[in-house]
Protein backbone atom coordinates (compact mmCIF):
# COMPACT_ATOMS: atom_id res chain seq x y z
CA UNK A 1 -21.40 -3.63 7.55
CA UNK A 2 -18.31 -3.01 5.44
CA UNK A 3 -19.68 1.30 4.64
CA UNK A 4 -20.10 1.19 8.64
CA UNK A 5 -16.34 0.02 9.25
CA UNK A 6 -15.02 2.50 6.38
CA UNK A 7 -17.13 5.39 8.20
CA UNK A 8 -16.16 4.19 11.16
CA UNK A 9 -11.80 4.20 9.91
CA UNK A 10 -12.44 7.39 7.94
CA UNK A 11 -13.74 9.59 11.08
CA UNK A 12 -10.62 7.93 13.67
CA UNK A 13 -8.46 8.51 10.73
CA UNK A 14 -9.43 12.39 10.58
CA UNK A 15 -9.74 12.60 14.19
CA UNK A 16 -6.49 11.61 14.39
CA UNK A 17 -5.12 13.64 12.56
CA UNK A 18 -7.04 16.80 14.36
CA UNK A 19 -5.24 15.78 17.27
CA UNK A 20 -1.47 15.23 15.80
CA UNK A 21 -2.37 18.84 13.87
CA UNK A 22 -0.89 20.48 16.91
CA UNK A 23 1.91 18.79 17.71
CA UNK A 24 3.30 18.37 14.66
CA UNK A 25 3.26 22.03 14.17
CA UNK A 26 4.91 23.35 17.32
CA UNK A 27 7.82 21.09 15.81
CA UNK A 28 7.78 23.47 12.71
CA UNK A 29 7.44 26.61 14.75
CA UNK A 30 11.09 26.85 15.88
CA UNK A 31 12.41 25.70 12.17
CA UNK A 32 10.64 26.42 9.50
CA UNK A 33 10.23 30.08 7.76
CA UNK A 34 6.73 31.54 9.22
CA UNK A 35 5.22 31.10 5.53
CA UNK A 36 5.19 27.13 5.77
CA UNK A 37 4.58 26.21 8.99
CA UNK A 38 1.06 25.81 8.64
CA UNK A 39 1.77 22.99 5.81
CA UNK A 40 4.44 21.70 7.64
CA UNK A 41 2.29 18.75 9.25
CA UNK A 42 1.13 17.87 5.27
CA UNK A 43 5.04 16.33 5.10
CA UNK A 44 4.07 13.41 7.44
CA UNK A 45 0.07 12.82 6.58
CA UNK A 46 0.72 13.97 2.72
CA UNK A 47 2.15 10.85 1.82
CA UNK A 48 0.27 8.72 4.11
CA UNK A 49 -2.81 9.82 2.51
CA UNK A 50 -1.42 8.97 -1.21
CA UNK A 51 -0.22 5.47 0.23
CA UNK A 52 -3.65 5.18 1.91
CA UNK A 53 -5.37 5.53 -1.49
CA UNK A 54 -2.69 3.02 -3.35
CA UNK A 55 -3.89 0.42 -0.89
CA UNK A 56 -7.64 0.93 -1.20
CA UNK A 57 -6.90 0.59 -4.98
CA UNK A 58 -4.76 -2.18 -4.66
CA UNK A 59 -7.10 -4.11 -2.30
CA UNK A 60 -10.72 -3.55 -4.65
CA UNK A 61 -8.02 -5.01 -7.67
CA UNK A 62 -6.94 -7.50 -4.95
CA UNK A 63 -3.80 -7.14 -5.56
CA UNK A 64 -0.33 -6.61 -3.39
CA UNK A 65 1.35 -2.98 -2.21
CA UNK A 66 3.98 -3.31 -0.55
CA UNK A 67 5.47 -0.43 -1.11
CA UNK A 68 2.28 1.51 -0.11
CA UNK A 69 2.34 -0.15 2.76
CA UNK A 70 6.07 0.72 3.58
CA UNK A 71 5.43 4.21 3.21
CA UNK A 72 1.97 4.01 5.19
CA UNK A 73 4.21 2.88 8.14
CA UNK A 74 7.34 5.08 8.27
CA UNK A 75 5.13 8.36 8.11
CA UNK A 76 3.01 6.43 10.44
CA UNK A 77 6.27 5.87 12.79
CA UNK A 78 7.20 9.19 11.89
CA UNK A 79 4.34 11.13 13.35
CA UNK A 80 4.55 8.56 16.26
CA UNK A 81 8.11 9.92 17.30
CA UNK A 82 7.17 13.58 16.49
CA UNK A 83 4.37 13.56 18.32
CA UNK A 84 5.92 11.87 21.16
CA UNK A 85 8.43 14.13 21.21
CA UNK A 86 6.20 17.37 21.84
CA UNK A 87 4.30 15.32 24.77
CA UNK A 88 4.68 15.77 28.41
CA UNK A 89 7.24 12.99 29.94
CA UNK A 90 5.09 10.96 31.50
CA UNK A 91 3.26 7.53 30.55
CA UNK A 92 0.04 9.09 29.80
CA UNK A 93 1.38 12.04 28.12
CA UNK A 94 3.30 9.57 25.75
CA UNK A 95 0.44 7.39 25.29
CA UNK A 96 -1.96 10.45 24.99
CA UNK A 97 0.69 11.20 21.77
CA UNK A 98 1.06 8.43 20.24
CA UNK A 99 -2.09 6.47 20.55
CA UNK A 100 -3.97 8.58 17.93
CA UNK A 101 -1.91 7.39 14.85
CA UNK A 102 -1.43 4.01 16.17
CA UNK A 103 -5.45 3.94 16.12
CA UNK A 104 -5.91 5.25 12.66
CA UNK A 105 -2.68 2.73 11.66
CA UNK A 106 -5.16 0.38 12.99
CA UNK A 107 -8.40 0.98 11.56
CA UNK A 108 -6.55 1.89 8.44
CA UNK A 109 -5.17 -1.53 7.66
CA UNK A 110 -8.83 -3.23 9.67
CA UNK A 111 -10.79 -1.54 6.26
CA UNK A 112 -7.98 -3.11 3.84
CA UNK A 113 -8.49 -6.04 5.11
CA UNK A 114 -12.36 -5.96 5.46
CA UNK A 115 -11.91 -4.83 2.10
CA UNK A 116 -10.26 -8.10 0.57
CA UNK A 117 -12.21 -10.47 2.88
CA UNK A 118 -15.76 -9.30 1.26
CA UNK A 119 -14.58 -8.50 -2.33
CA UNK A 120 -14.88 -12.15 -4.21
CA UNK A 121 -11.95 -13.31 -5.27
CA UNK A 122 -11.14 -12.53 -9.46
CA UNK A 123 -11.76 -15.56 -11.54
CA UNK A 124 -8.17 -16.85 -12.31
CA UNK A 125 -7.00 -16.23 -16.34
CA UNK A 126 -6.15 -19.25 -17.93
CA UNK A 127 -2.15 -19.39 -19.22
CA UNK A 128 -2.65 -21.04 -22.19
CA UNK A 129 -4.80 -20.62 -24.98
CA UNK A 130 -7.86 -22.75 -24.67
CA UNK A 131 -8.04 -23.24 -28.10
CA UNK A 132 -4.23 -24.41 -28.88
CA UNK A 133 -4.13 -27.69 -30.82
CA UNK A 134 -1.92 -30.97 -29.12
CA UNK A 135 -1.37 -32.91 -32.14
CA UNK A 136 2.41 -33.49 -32.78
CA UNK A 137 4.44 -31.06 -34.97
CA UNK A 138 4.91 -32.99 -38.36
CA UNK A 139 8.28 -34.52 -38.67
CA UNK A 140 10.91 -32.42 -40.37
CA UNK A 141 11.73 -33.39 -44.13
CA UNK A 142 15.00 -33.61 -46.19
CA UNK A 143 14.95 -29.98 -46.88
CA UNK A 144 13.13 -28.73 -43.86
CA UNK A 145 14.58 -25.90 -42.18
CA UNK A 146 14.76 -27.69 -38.79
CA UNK A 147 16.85 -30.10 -38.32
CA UNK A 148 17.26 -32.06 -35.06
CA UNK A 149 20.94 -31.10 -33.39
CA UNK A 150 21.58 -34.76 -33.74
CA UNK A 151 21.08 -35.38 -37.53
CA UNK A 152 23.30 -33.96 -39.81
CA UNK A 153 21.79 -32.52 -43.76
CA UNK A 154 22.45 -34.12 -46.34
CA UNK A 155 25.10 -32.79 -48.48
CA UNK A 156 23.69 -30.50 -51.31
């Protein structure tokens, strides 16, 4: 079930990024030299792919990221406004815009979390050795180097 839901993320993911292809690239047409244009829309889904990946490792380790996460959602946001920005000004124009990187937001963060719901959770490290004695230090003698703060040496 869990392949099926990661096929399933993967081929919105790429879809949606088919669709915000365009978009993002009549941005670039007007601004950037003629030899980069083409790459331009790599700026937004370049990073969100390299987040992406820091996620999926960080949720088979099941551990946190954050900061993956913060960068999954500004370029996220990002392409949002971009895109919304080249669509016709009306509701479903907007929506028509926008709603293919909200949906592979979505699915995105549904196959984390499918992710750390069916990975069994790590067996917890113990902090202290196992093996570490509890029998009481032996008391310090006349010419011990430790001496409590309290008692004083005597004088040599």
């Amino acid at each position: 079930m869990t392949s099926l839901g990661a096929g399933l993320a993967c081929g919105v993911s790429v879809f949606s990024g088919v669709i915000a292809y365009d978009p993002l690239l009549r941005i670039a047409e007007n601004r950037a030299p003629d030899s980069t244009v083409a790459w331009w829309p790599l700026l937004v889904y370049g990073p969100w792919v390299a987040a992406s990946l820091s996620v999926l490792r960080a949720a088979f380790q099941r551990r946190r990221a954050t900061h993956s996460w913060l960068v999954i959602l500004f370029f996220s946001f990002m392409a949002i406004l971009l895109c919304a920005a080249q669509a016709d000004r009306t509701y479903a124009g907007v929506a028509a815009a926008t709603l293919p990187t909200a949906a592979s937001l979505t699915c995105f963060q549904q196959l984390a979390r499918s992710i750390t719901l069916t990975k069994p959770p790590r067996k917890a490290l113990p902090r202290h050795r196992a093996g570490r004695s509890s029998a009481p230090a032996p008391a310090p003698g006349p010419y011990s180097p430790f001496v409590p703060p309290h008692e004083e040496r005597p004088p040599s």
